[in-house]
Protein backbone atom coordinates (compact mmCIF):
# COMPACT_ATOMS: atom_id res chain seq x y z
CA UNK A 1 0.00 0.00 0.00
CA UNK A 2 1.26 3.88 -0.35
CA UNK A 3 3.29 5.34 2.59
CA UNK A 4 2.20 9.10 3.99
CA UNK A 5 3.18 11.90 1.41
CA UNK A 6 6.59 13.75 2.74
CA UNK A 7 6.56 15.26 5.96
CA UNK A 8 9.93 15.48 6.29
CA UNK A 9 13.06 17.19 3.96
CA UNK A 10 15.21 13.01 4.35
CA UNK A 11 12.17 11.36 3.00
CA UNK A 12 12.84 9.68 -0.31
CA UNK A 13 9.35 8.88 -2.76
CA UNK A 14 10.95 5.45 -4.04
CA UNK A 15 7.47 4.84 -6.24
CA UNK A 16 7.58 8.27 -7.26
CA UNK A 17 11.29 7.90 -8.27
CA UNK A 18 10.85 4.54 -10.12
CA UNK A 19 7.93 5.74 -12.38
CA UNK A 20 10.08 9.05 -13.18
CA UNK A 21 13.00 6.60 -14.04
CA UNK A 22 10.85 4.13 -15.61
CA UNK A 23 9.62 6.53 -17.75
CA UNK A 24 13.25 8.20 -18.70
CA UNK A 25 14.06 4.01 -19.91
CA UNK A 26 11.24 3.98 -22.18
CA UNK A 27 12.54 6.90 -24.29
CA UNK A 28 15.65 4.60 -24.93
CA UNK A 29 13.52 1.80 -26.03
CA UNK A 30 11.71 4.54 -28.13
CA UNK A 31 14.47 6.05 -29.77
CA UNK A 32 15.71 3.04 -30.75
CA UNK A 33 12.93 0.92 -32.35
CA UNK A 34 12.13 4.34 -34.31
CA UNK A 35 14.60 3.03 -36.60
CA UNK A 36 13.04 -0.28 -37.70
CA UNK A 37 9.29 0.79 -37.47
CA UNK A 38 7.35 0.85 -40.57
CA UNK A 39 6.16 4.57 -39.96
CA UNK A 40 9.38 5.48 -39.05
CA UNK A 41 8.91 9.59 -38.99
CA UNK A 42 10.78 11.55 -41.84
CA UNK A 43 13.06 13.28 -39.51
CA UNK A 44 14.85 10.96 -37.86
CA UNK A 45 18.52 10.20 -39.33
CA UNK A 46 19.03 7.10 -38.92
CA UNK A 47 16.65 4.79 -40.37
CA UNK A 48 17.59 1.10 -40.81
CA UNK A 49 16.53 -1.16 -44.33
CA UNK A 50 14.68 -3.61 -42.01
CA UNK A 51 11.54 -2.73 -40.78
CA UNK A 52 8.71 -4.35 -39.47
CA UNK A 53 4.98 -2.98 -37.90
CA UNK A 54 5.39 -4.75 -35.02
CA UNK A 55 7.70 -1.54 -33.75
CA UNK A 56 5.47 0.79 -34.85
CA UNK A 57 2.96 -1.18 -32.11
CA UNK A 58 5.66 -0.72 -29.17
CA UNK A 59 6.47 3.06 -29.75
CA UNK A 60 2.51 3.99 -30.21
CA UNK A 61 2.00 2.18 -26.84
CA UNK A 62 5.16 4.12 -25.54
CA UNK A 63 3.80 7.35 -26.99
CA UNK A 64 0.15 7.50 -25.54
CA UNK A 65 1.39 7.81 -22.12
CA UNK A 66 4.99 8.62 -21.61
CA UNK A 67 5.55 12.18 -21.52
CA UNK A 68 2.41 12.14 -19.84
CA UNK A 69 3.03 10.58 -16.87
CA UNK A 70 6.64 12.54 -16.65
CA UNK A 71 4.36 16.26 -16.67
CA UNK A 72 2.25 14.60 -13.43
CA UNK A 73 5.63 13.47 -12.18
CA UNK A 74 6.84 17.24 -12.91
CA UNK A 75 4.30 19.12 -11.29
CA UNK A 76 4.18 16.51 -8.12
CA UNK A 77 7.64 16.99 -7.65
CA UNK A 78 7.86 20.79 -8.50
CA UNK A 79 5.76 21.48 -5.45
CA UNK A 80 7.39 19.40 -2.97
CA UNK A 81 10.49 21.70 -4.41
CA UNK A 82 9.02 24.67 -3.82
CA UNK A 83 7.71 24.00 -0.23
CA UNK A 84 11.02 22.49 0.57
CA UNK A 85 13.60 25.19 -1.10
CA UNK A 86 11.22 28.53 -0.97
CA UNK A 87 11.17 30.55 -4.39
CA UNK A 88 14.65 31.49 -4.70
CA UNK A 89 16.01 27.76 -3.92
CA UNK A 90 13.28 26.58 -6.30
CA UNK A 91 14.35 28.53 -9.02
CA UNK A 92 18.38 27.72 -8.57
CA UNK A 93 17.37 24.39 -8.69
CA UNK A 94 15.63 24.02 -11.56
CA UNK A 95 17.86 26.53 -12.98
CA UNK A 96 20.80 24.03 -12.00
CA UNK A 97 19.14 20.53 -13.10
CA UNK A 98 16.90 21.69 -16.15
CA UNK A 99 18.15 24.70 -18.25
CA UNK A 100 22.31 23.68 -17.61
CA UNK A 101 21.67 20.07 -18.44
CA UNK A 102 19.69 20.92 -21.31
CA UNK A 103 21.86 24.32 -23.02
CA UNK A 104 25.07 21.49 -22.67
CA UNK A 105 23.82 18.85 -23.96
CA UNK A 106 21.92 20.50 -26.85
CA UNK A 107 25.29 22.12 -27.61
CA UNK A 108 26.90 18.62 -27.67
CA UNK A 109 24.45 16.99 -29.69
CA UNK A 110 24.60 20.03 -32.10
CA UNK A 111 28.19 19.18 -32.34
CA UNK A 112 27.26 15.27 -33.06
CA UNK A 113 24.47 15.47 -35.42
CA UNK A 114 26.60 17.19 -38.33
CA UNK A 115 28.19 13.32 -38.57
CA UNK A 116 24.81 11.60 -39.00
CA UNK A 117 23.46 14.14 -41.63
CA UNK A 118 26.30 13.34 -43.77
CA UNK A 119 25.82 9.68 -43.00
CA UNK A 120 24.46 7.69 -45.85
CA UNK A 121 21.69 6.17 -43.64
CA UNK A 122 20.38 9.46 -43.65
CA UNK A 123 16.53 9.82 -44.79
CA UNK A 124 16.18 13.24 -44.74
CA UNK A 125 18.00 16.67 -44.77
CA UNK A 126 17.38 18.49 -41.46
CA UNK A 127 16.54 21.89 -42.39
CA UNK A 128 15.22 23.48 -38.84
CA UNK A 129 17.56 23.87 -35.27
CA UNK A 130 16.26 20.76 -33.79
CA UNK A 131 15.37 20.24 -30.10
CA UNK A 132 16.06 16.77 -30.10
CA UNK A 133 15.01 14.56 -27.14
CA UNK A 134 15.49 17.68 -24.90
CA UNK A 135 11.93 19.37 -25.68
CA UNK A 136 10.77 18.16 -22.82
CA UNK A 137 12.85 20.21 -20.91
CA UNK A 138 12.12 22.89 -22.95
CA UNK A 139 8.47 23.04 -22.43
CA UNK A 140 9.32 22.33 -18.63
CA UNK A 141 11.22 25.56 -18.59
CA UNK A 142 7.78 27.38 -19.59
CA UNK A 143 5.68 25.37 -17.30
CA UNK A 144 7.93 26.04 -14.60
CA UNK A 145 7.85 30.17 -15.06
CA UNK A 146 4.18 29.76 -15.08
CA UNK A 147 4.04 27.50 -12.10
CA UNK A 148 6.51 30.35 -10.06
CA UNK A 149 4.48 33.06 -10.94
CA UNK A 150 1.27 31.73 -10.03
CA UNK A 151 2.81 30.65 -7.04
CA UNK A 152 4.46 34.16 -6.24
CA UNK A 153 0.77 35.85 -7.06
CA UNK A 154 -0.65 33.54 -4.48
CA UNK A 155 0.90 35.52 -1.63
CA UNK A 156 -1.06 38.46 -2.27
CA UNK A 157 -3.92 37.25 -4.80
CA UNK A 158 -6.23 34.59 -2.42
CA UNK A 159 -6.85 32.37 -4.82
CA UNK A 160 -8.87 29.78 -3.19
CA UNK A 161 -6.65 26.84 -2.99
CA UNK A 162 -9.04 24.54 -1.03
CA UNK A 163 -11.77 25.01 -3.74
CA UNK A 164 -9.10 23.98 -6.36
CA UNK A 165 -8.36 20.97 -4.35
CA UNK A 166 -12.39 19.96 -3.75
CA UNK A 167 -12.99 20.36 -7.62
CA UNK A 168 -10.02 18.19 -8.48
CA UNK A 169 -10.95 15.50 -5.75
CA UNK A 170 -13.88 15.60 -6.84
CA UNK A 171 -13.27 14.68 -10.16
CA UNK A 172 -11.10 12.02 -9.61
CA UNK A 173 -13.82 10.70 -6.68
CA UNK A 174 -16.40 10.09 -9.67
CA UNK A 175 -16.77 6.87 -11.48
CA UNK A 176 -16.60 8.73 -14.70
CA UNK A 177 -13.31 10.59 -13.89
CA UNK A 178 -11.38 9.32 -16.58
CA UNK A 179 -13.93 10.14 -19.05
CA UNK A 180 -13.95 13.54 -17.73
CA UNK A 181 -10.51 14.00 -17.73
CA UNK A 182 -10.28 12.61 -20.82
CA UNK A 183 -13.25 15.33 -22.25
CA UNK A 184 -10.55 18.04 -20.78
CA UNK A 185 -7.78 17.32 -22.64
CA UNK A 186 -9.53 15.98 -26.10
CA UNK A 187 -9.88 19.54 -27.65
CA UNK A 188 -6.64 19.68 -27.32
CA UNK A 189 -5.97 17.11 -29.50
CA UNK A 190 -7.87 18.67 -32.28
CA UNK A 191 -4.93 20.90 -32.87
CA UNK A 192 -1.96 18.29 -33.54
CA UNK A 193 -1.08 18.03 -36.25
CA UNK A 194 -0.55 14.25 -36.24
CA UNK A 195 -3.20 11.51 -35.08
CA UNK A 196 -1.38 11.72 -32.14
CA UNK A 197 0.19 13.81 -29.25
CA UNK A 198 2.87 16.14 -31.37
CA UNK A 199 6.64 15.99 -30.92
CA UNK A 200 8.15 19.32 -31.25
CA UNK A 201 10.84 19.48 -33.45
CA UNK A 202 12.06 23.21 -33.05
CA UNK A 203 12.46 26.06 -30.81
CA UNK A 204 9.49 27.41 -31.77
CA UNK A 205 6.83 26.57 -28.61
CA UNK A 206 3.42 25.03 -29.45
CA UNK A 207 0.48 26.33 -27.69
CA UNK A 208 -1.56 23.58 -27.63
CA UNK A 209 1.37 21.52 -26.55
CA UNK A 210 1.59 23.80 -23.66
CA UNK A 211 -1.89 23.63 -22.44
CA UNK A 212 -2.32 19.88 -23.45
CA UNK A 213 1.04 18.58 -21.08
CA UNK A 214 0.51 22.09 -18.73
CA UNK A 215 -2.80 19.69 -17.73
CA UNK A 216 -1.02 16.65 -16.32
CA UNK A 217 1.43 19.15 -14.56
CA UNK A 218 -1.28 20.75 -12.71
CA UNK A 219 -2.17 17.83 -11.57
CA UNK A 220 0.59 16.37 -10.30
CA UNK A 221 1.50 19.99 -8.98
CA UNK A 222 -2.37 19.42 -7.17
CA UNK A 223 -2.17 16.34 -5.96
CA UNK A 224 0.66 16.84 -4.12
CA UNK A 225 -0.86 18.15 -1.66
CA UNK A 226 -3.77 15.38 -1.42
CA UNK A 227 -1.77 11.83 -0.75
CA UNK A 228 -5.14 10.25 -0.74
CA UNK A 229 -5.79 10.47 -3.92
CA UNK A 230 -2.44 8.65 -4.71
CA UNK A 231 -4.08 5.71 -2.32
CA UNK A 232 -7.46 5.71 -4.37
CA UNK A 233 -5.43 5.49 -7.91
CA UNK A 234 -3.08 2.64 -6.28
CA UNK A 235 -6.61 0.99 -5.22
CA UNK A 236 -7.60 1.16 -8.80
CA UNK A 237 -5.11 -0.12 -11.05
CA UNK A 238 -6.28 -2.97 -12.01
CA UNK A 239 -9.62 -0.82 -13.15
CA UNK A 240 -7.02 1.47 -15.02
CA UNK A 241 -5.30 -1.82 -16.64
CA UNK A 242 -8.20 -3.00 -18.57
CA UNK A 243 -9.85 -0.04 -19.71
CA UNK A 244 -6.38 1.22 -21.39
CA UNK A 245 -5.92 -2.78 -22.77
CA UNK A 246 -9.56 -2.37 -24.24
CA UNK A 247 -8.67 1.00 -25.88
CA UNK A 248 -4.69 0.42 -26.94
CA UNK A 249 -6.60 -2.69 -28.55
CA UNK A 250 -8.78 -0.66 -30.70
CA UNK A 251 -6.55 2.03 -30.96
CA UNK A 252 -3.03 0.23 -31.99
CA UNK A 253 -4.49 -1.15 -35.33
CA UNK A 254 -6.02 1.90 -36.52
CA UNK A 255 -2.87 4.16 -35.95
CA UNK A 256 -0.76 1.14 -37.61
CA UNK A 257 -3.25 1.17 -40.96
CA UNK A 258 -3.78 5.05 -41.10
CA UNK A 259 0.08 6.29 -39.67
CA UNK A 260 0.76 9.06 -37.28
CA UNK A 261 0.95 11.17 -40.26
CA UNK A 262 -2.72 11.18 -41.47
CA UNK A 263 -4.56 14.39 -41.09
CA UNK A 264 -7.88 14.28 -43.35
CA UNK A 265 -10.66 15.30 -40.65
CA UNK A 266 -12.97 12.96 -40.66
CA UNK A 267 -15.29 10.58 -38.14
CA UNK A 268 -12.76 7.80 -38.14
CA UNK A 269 -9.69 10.58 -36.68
CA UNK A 270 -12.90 12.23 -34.24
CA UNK A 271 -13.18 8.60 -32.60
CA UNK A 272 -9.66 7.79 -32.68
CA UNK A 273 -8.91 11.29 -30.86
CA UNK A 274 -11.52 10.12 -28.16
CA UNK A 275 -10.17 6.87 -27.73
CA UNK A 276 -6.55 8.35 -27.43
CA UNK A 277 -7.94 10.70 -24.50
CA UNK A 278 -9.22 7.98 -22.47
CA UNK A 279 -6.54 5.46 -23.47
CA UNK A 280 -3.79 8.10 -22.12
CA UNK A 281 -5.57 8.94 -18.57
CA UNK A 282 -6.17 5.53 -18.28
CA UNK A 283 -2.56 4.67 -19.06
CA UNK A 284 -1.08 7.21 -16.65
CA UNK A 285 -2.78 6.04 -13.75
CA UNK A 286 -2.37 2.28 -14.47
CA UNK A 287 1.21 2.98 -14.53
CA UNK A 288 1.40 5.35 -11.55
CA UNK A 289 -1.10 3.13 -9.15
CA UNK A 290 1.08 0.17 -10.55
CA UNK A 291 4.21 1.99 -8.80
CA UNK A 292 2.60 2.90 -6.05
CA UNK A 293 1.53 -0.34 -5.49
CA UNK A 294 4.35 -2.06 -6.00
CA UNK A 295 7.51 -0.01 -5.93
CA UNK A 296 7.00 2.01 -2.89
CA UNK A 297 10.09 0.82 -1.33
CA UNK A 298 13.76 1.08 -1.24
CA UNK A 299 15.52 -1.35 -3.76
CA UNK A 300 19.18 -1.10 -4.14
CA UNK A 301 19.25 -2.19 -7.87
CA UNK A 302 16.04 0.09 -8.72
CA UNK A 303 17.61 2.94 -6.45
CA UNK A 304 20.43 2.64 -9.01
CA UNK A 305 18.42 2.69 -11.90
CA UNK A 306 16.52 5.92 -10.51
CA UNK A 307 19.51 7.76 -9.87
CA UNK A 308 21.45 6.94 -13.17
CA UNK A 309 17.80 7.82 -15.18
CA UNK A 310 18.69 11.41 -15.65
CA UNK A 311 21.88 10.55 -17.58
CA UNK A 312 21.15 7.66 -19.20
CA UNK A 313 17.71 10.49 -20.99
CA UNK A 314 20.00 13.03 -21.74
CA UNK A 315 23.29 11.20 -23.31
CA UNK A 316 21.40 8.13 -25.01
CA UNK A 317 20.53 9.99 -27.98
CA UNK A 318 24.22 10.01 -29.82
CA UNK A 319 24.78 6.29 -28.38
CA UNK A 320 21.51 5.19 -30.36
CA UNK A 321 22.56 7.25 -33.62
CA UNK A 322 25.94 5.56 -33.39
CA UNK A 323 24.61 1.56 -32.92
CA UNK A 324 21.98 2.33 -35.07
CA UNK A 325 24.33 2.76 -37.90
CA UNK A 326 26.79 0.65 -36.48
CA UNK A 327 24.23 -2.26 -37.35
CA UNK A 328 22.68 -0.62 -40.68
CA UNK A 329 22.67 -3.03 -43.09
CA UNK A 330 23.48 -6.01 -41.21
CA UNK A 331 21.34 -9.56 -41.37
CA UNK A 332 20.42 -10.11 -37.82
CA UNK A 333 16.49 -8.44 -38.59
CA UNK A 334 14.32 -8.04 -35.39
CA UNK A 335 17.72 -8.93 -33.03
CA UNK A 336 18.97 -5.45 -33.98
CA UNK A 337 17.00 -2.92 -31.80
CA UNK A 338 17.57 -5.42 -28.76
CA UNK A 339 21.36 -4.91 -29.94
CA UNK A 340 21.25 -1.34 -30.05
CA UNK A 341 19.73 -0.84 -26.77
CA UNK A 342 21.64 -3.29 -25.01
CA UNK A 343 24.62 -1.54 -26.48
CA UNK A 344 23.37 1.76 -25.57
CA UNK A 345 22.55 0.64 -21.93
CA UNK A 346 25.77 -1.00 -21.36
CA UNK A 347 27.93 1.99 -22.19
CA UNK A 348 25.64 4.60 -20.23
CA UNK A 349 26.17 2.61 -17.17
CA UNK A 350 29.31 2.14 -17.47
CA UNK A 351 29.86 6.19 -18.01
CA UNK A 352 27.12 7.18 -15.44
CA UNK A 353 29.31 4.49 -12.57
CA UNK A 354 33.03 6.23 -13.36
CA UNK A 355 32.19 9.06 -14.82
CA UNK A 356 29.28 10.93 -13.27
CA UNK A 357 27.81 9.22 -10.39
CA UNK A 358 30.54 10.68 -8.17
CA UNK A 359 31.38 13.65 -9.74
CA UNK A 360 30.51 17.38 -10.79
CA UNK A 361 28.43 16.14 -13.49
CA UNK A 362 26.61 13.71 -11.07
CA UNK A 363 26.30 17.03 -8.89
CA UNK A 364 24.75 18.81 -11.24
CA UNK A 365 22.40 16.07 -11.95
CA UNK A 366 21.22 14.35 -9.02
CA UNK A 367 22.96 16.74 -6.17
CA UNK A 368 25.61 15.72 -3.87
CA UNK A 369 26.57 12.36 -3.55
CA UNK A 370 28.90 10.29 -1.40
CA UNK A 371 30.51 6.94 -1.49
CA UNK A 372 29.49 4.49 1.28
């Protein structure tokens, strides 16, 4: 069962931590069976001759709930932050562990990409300043200005912060609260520009990207404050587990026969916009009350895991590049992506143990750390 929320600066959130790091895995396995799906986006540079549909299957899965679950993970942890550190410590922070993180390594992989473009495994030219894997810190960056001044104007604009708290409680108290949830955030979806949630490519923000993920942050940033609500969703995974199974069932085979691509407005895209809505809410809670459940204490190996997630996101993306066209062209069909993230795994662990875990970088990172 869950433990009591925080009350103390020492406590650790192991569930908490292992979906966050859970999540952070997942974009490995994402960015590397891009590669060898059948829909395999125009923009990515290193697509492989073998393909096969059932890796478009795995990264649609991936895709309805990932970056979902890390905003609700974002805004939970934001506001523990911000009652621990105060405003200013907040804002070092973040400053610290998002914007340095993500200014290097965009800088680095600026420096990288120049080798793939030239590589002849290349599909496309890249003709924009790309983002990379890093938009999500990106959009964090804007999320967390908004979240600082709304919390600043809540010293001297009474806001109502209880009522906030009884609508959202109330919501998520109703039998139908992933259907409205799900009505919340489907207008949203309207405005993609893919049958799915977009992935911003440039610098230039999206607004309905903002409002769409600045959802799930609110309410992680919400029910921080509310542990019982945690309890109810760890109550009802299993609830959460077979209405996403129903929908990912119904949903997976249409996105497979239409793409991610298709944009004709019609019926067919209005239903599979609903069913995306629900599938997502009912993904993100399955996988949270699944952690909660299940994960809510200390494990040395996952403890590991959780503290090496943060590098193993941000460096993985030249790794996969590199193995990606290490194995281009090679007869070994549906072993490859295991190969490549294996490889990729292997090497970031290896880095994160020597060369990070202990050191400035890991600092930086994960704050101080200490060998035992």
């Amino acid at each position: 069962m869950i433990s009591k929320m925080p009350a103390n600066q020492g406590y650790r959130l192991h569930a908490m931590d292992s979906v966050r790091s859970f999540c952070m895995l997942l974009g490995i396995v994402l960015h590397t069976f891009v590669s060898y799906a059948h829909h395999c986006p125009p923009h990515w540079v290193t697509p492989d001759l073998y393909r096969h549909v059932s890796f478009d299957c795995v990264i649609f899965m991936i895709h309805f709930f990932r970056m979902e679950v890390f905003f609700v993970m974002s805004g939970f942890f934001a506001n523990l932050s911000y009652e621990k550190k105060g405003a200013y410590g907040f804002i070092k922070n973040r400053l610290q562990r998002i914007l340095l993180p993500f200014v290097t390594t965009w800088v680095l992989l600026l420096i990288f990409l120049p080798f793939y473009v030239r590589s002849p495994v290349v599909q496309a030219p890249i003709d924009y300043v790309p983002l990379f894997h890093l938009w999500f810190f990106y959009y964090l960056l804007f999320l967390y200005s908004a979240f600082i001044v709304l919390k600043l104007l809540g010293r001297y604009i009474k806001v109502g912060v209880n009522s906030v708290d009884s609508f959202f409680e109330r919501i998520l108290k109703s039998p139908f609260h992933l259907g409205i949830l799900a009505a919340i955030t489907l207008p949203m979806l309207f405005f993609m520009k893919t049958t799915m949630v977009d992935t911003p490519l440039g610098f230039s923000p999206s607004l309905q990207l903002l409002a769409y993920y600045g959802i799930f942050f609110s309410l992680g940033w919400i029910m921080s404050r509310q542990s019982h609500l945690w309890t109810r969703i760890a109550e009802n995974y299993w609830l959460y587990f077979w209405i996403a199974l129903i929908t990912s069932l119904l949903l997976v085979p249409a996105l497979v026969e239409i793409g991610r691509y298709f944009t004709t407005f019609n019926w067919q895209l209005v239903v599979i916009r609903a069913l995306y809505a629900l599938c997502t809410w009912a993904l993100v809670f399955f996988v949270i009350g699944f952690f909660l459940r299940y994960f809510n204490r200390e494990n040395k190996i996952i403890r590991y895991l959780a503290d090496s997630s943060y590098w193993l996101y941000i460096a993985h993306l030249p790794l996969v590049w590199y193995f990606q066209s290490h194995y281009y062209g090679t007869i070994i069909g549906p072993l490859k992506p295991l190969l490549v993230f294996c490889s990729t795994l292997i090497v970031l662990l290896i880095s994160y143990h020597y060369c990070v875990r202990y050191t400035m970088i890991g600092k930086f990172l994960n704050g101080p750390r200490f060998r035992t």
